[in-house]
N, C-alpha and C. Protein backbone atom coordinates (compact mmCIF):
# COMPACT_ATOMS: atom_id res chain seq x y z
N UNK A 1 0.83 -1.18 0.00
CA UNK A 1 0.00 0.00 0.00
C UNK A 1 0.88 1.25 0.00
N UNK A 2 1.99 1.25 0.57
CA UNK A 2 2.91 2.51 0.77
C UNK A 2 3.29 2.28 -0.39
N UNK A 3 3.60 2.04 -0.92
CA UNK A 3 4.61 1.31 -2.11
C UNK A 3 4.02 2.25 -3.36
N UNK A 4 2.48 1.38 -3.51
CA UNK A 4 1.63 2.25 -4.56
C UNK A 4 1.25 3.90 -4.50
N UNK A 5 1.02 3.84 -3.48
CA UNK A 5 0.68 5.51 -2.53
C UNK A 5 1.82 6.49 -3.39
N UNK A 6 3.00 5.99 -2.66
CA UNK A 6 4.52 6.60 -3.35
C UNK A 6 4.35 6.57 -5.06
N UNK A 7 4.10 5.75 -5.25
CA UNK A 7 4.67 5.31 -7.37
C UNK A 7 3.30 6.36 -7.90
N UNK A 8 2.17 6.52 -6.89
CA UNK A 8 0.81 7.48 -7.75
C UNK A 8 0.44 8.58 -6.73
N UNK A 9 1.81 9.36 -6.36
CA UNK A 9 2.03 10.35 -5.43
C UNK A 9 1.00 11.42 -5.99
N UNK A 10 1.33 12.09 -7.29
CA UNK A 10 0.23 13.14 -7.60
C UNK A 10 -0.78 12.45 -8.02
N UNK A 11 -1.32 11.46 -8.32
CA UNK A 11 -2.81 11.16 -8.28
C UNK A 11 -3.61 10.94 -7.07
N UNK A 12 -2.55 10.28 -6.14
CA UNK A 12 -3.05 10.84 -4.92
C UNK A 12 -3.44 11.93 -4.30
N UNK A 13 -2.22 12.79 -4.54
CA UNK A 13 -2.50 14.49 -4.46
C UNK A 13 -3.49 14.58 -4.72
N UNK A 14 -3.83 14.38 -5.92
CA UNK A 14 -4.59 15.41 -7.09
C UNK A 14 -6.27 15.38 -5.95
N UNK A 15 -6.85 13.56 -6.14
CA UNK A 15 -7.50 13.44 -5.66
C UNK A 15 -7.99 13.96 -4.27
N UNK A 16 -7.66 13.90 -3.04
CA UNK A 16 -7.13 14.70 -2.23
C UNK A 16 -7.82 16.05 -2.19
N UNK A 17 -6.90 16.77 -3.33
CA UNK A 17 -7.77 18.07 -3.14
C UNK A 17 -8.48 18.22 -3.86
N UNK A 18 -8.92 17.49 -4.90
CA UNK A 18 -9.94 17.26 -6.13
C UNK A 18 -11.27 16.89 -4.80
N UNK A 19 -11.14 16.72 -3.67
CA UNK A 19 -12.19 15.98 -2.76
C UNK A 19 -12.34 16.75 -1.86
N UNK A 20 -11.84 17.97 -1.48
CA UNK A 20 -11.04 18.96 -0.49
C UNK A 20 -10.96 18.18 0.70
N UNK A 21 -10.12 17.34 0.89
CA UNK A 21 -10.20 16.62 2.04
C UNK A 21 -8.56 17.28 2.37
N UNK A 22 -8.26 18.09 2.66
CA UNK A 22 -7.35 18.88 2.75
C UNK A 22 -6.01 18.29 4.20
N UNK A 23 -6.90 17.89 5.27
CA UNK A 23 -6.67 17.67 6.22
C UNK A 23 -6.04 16.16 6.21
N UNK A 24 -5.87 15.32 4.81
CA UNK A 24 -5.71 13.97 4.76
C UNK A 24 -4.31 14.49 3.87
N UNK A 25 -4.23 15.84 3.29
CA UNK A 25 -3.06 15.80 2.86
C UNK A 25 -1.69 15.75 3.15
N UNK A 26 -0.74 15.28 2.25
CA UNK A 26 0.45 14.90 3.25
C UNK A 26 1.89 15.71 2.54
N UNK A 27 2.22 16.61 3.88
CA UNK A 27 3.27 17.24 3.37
C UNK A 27 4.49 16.64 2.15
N UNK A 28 5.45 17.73 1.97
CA UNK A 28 6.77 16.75 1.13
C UNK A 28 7.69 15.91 2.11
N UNK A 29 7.55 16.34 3.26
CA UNK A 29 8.47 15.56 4.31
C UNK A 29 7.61 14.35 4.33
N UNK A 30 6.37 14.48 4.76
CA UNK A 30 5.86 12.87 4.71
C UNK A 30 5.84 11.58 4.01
N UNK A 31 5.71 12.80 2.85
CA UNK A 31 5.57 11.66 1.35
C UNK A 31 7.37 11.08 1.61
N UNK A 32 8.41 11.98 1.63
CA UNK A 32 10.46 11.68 2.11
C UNK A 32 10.06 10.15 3.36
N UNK A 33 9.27 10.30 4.28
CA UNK A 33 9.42 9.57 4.98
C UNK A 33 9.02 8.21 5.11
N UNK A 34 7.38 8.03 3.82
CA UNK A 34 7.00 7.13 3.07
C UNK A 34 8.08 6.46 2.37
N UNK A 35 8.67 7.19 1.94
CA UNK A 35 9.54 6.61 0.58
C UNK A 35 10.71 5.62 1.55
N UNK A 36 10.95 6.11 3.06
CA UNK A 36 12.08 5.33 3.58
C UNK A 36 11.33 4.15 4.29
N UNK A 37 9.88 4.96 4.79
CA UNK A 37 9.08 3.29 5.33
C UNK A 37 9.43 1.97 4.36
N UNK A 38 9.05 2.54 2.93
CA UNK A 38 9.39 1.62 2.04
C UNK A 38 10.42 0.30 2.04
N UNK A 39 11.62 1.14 1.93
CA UNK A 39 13.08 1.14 2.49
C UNK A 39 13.19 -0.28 3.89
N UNK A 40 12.40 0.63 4.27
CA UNK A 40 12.72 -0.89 6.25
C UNK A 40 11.38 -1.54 5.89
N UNK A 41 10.32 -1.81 4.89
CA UNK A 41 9.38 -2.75 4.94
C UNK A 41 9.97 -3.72 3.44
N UNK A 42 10.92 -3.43 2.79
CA UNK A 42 11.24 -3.84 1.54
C UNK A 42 11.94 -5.95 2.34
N UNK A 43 13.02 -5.95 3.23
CA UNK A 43 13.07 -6.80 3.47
C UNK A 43 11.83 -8.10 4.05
N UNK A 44 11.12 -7.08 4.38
CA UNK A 44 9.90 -8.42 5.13
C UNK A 44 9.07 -7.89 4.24
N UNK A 45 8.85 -7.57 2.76
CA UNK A 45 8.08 -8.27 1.63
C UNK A 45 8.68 -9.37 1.40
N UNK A 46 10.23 -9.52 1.15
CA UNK A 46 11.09 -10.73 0.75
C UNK A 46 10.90 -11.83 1.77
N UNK A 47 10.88 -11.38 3.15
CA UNK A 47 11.08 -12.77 4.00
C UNK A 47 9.31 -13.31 4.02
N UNK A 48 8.28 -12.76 3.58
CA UNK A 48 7.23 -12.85 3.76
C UNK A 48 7.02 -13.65 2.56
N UNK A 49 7.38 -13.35 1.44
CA UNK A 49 7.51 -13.86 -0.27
C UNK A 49 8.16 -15.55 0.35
N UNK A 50 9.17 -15.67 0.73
CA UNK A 50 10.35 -16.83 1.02
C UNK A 50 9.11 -17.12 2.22
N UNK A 51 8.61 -17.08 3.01
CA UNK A 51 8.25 -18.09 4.23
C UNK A 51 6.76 -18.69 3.64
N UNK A 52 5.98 -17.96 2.50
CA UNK A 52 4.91 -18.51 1.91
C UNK A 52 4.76 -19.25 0.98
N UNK A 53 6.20 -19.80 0.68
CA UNK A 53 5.98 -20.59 -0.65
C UNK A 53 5.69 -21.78 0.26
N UNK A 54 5.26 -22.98 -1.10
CA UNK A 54 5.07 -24.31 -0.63
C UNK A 54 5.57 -25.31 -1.35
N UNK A 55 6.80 -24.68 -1.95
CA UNK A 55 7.59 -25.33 -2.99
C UNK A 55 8.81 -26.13 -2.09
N UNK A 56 8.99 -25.77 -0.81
CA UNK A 56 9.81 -26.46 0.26
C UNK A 56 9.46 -25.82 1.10
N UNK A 57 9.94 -26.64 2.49
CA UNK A 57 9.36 -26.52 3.81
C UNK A 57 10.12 -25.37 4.00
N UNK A 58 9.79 -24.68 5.58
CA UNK A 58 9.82 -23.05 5.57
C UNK A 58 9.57 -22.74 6.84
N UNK A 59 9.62 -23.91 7.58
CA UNK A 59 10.12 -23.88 9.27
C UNK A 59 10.94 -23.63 9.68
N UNK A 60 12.20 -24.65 9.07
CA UNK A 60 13.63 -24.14 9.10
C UNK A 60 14.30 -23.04 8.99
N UNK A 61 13.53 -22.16 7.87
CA UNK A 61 13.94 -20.43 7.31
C UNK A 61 13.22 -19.74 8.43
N UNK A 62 12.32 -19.52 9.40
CA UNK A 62 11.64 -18.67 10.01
C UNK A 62 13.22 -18.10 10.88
N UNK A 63 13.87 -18.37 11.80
CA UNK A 63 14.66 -18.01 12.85
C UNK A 63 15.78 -17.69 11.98
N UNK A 64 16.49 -18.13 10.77
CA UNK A 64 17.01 -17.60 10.03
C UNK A 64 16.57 -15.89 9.34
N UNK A 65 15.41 -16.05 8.60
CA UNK A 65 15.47 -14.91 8.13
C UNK A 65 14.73 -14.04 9.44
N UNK A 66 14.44 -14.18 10.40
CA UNK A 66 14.13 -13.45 11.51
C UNK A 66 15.34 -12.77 12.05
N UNK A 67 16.43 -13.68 12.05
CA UNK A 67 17.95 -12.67 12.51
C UNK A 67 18.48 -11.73 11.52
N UNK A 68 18.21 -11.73 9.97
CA UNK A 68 18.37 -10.98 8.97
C UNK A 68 17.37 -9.88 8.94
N UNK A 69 16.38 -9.86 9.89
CA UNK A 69 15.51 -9.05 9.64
C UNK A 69 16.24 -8.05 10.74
N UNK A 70 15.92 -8.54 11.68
CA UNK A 70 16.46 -7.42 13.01
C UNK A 70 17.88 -6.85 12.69
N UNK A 71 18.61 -7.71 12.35
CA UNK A 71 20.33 -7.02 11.81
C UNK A 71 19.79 -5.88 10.58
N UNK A 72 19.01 -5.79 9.82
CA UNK A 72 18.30 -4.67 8.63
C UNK A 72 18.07 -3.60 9.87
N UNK A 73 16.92 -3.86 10.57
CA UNK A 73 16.43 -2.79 11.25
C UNK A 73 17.58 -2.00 12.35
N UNK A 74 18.48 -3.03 12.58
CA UNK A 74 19.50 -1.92 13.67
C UNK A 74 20.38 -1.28 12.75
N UNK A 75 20.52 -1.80 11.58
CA UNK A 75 21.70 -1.43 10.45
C UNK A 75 21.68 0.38 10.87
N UNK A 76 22.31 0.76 10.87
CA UNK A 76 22.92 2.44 10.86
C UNK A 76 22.34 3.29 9.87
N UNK A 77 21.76 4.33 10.20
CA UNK A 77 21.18 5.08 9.04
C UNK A 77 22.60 5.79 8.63
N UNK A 78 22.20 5.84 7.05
CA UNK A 78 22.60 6.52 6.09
C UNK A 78 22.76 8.06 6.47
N UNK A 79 21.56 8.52 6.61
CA UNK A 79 20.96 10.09 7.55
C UNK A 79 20.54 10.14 8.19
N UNK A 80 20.14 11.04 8.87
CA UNK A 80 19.62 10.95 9.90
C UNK A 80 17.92 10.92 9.69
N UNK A 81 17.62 9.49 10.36
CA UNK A 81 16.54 9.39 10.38
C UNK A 81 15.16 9.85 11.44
N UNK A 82 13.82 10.18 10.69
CA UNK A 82 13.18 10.98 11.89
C UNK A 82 13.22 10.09 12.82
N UNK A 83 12.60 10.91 13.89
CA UNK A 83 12.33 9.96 15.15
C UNK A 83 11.01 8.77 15.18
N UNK A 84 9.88 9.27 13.98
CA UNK A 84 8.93 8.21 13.56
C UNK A 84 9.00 7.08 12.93
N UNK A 85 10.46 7.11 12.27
CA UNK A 85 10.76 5.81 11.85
C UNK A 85 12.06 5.03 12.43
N UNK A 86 12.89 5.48 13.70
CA UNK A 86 13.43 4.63 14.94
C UNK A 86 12.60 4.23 15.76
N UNK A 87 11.06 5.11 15.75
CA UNK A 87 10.44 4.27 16.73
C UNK A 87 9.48 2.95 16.04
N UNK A 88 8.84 3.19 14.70
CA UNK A 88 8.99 2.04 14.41
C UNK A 88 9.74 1.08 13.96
N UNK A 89 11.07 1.22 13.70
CA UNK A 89 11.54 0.15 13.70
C UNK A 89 12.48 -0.88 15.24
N UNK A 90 12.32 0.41 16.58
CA UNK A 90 12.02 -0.50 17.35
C UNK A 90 10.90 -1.27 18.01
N UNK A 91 9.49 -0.61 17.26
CA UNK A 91 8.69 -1.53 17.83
C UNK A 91 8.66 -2.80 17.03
N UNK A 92 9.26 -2.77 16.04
CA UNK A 92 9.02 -3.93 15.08
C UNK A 92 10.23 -5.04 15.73
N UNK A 93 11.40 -4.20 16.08
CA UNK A 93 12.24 -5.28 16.48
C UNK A 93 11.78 -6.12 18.29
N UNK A 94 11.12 -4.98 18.41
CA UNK A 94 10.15 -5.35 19.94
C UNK A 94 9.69 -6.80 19.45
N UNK A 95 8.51 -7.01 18.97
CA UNK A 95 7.16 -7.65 18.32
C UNK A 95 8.19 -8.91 17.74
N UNK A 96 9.22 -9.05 17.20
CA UNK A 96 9.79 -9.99 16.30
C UNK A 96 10.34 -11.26 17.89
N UNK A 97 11.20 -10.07 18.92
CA UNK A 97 11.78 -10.39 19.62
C UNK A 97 10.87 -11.38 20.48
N UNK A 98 9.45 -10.31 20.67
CA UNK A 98 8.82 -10.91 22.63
C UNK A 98 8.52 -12.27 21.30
N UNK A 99 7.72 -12.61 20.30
CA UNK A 99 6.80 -13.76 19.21
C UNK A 99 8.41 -14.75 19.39
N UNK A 100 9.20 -14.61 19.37
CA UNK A 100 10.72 -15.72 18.85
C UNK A 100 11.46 -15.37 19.78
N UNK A 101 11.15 -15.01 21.16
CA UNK A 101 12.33 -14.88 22.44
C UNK A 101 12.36 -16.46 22.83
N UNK A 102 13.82 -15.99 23.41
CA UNK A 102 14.86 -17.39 23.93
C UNK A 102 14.24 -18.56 24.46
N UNK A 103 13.20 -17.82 25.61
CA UNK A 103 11.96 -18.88 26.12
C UNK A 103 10.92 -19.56 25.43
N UNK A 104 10.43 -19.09 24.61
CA UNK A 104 9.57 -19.57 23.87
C UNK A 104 9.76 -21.09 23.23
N UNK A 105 9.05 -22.22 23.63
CA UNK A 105 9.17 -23.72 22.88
C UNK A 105 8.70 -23.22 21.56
N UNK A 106 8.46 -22.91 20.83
CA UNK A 106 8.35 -22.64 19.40
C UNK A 106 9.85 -22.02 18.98
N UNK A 107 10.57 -21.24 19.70
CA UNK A 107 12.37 -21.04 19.00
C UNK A 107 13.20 -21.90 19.66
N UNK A 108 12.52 -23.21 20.49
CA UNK A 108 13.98 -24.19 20.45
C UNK A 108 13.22 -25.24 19.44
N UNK A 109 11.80 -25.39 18.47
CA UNK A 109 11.76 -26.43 17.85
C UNK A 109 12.15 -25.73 16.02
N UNK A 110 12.05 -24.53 16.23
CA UNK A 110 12.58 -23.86 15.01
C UNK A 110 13.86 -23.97 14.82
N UNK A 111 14.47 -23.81 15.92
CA UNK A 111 15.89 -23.92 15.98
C UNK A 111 16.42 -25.28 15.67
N UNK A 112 15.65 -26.41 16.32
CA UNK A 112 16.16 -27.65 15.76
C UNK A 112 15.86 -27.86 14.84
N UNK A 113 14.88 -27.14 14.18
CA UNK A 113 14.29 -27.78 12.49
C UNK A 113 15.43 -27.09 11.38
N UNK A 114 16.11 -25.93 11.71
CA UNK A 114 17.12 -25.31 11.44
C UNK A 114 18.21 -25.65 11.03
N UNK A 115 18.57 -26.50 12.32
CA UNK A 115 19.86 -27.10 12.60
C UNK A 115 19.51 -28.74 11.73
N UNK A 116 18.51 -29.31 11.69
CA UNK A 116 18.19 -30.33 10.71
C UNK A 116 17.96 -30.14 8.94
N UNK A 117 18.36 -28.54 8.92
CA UNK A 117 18.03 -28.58 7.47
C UNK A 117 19.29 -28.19 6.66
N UNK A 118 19.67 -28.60 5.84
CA UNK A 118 21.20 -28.54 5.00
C UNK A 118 21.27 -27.14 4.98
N UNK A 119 20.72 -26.35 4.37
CA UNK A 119 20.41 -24.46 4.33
C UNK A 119 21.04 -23.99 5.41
N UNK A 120 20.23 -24.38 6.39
CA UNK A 120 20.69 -23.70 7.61
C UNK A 120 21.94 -24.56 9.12
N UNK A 121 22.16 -25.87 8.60
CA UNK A 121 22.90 -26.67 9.46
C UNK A 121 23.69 -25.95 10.30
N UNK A 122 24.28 -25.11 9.75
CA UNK A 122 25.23 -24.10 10.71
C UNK A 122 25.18 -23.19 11.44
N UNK A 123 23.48 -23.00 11.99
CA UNK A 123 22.81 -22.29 12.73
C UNK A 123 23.65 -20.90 12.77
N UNK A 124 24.28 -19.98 11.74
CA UNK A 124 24.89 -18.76 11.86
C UNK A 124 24.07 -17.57 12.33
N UNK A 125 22.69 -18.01 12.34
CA UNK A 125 21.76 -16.78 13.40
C UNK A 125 22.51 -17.16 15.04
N UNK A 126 22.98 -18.23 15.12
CA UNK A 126 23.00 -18.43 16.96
C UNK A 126 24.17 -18.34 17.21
N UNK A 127 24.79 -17.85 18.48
CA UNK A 127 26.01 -17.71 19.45
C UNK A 127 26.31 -19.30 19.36
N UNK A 128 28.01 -19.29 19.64
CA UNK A 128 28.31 -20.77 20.13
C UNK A 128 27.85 -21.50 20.68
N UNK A 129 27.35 -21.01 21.95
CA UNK A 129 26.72 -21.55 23.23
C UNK A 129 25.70 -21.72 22.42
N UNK A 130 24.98 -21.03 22.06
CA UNK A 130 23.20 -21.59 21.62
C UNK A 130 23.27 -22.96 20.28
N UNK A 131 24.26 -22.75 19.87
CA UNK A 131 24.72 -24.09 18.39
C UNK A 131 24.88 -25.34 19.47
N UNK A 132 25.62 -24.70 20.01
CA UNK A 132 25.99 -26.03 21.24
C UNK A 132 24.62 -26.93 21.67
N UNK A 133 23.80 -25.94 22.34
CA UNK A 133 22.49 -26.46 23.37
C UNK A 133 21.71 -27.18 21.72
N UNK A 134 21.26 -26.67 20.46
CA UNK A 134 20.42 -27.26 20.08
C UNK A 134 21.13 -28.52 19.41
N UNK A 135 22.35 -28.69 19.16
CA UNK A 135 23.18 -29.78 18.52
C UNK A 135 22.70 -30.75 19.55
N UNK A 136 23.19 -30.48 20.80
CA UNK A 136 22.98 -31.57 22.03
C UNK A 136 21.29 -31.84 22.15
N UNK A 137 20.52 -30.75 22.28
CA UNK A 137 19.07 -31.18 22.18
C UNK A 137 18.70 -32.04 21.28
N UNK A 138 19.03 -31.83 19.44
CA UNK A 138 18.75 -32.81 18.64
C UNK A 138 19.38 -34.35 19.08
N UNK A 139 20.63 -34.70 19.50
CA UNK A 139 20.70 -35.50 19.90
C UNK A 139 20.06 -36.49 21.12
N UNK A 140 19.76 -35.46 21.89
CA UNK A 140 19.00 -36.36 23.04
C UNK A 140 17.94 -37.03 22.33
N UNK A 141 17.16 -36.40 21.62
CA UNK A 141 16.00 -36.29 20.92
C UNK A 141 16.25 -37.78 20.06
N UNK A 142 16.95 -37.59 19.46
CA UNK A 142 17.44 -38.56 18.27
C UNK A 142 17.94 -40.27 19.56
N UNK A 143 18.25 -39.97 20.51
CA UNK A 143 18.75 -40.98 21.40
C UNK A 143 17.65 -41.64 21.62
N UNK A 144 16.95 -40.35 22.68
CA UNK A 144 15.57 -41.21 23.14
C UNK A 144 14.73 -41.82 22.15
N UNK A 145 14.47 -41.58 20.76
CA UNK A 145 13.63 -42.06 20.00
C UNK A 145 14.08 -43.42 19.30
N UNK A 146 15.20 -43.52 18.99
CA UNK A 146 16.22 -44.67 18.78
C UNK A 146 16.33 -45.81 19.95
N UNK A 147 16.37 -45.37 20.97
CA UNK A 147 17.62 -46.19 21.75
C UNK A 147 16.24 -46.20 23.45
N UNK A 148 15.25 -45.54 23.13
CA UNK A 148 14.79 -45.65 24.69
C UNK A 148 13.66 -45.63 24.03
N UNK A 149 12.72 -46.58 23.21
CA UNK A 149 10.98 -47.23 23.30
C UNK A 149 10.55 -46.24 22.42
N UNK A 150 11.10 -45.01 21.90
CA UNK A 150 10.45 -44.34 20.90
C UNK A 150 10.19 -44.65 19.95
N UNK A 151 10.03 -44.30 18.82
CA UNK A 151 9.79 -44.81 17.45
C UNK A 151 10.43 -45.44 16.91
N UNK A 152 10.09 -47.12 16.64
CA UNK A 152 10.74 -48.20 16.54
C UNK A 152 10.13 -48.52 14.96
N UNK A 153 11.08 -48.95 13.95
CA UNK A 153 10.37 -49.88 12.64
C UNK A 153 10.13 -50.76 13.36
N UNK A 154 9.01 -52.01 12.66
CA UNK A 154 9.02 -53.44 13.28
C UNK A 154 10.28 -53.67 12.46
N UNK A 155 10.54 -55.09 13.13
CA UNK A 155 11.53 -56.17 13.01
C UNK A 155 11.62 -56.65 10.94
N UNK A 156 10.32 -57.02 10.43
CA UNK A 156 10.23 -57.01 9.11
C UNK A 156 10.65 -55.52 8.45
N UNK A 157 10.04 -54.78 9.10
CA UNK A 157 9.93 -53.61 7.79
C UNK A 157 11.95 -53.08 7.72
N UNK A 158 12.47 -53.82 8.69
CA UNK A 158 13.72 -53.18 8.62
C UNK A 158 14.70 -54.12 8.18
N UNK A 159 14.21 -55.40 8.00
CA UNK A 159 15.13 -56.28 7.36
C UNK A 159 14.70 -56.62 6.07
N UNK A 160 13.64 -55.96 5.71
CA UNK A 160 13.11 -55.89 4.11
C UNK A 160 13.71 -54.67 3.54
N UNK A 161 13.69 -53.36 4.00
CA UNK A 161 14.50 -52.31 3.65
C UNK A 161 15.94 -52.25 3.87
N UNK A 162 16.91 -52.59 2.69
CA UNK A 162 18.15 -52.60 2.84
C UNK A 162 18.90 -51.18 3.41
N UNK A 163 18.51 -50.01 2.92
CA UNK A 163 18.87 -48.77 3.61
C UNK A 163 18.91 -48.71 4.99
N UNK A 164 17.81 -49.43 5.73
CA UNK A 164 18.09 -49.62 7.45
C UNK A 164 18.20 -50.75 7.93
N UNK A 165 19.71 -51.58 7.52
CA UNK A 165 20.05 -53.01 7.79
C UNK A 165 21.59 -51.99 7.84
């Protein structure tokens, strides 16, 4: 919607005061500040484009392109930017943070789906320490289901399939 607003700036205008709705009009600084909303909403069209396909799974990419998003929004302005668009882009890094904070069981099963997917195996969104904890989590995981009553083939289906002999 900003996007189009910006690309049909004087038809917007025009309309506007073609309507005298005068009070909906928007200075040249506003329209400058549209044009940079643009700017910090341009990456999460892309991560939004990439997490909706269904051409491959897209569990694994969430905590990935979630750390690419917040590293965009702290990135250093160019100029100095108003104060209406540091404050939204810390509420946005707010909202990303409290939905995918550390506690949350939904970012340690993202994280292992992460760490299980070739793309992302190298968990480069996470600190050492945090590569560490979900490497060892997948393993427990992988132990108990193997090795302690979890999900067992029967006895046939695994000596008929040569891949798990």
């Amino acid at each position: 919607m900003v996007c189009r607003a910006s690309a049909q700036q004087a038809a917007v205008s025009a309309v506007i005061f073609d309507k005298k709705l005068s009070r909906m009009e928007l200075s040249m600084s506003e329209w400058s500040i549209m044009e940079k909303v643009q700017e910090i909403l341009k990456p999460f069209k892309v991560a939004t484009e990439a997490l909706s396909t269904d051409a491959y799974p897209t569990a694994s990419a969430v905590l990935p392109i979630i750390h690419v998003l917040l590293a965009q929004l702290k990135r250093t302005p160019s100029e100095e930017e108003p104060p209406a668009l540091l404050e939204m882009k810390a509420k946005i890094a707010t909202d990303l943070k409290k939905r995918y904070g550390e506690e949350r069981v939904a970012r340690r099963l993202l994280n292992k789906a992460s760490y299980l997917d070739p793309r992302f195996h190298q968990l480069r969104h996470l600190e050492e320490d945090q590569k560490r904890q979900v490497h060892l989590a997948v393993l427990e995981e992988m132990k108990a289901n193997v090795g302690g009553g979890g999900m067992r083939l029967p006895k046939d289906h695994a000596s008929s399939n040569p891949n798990l002999r």
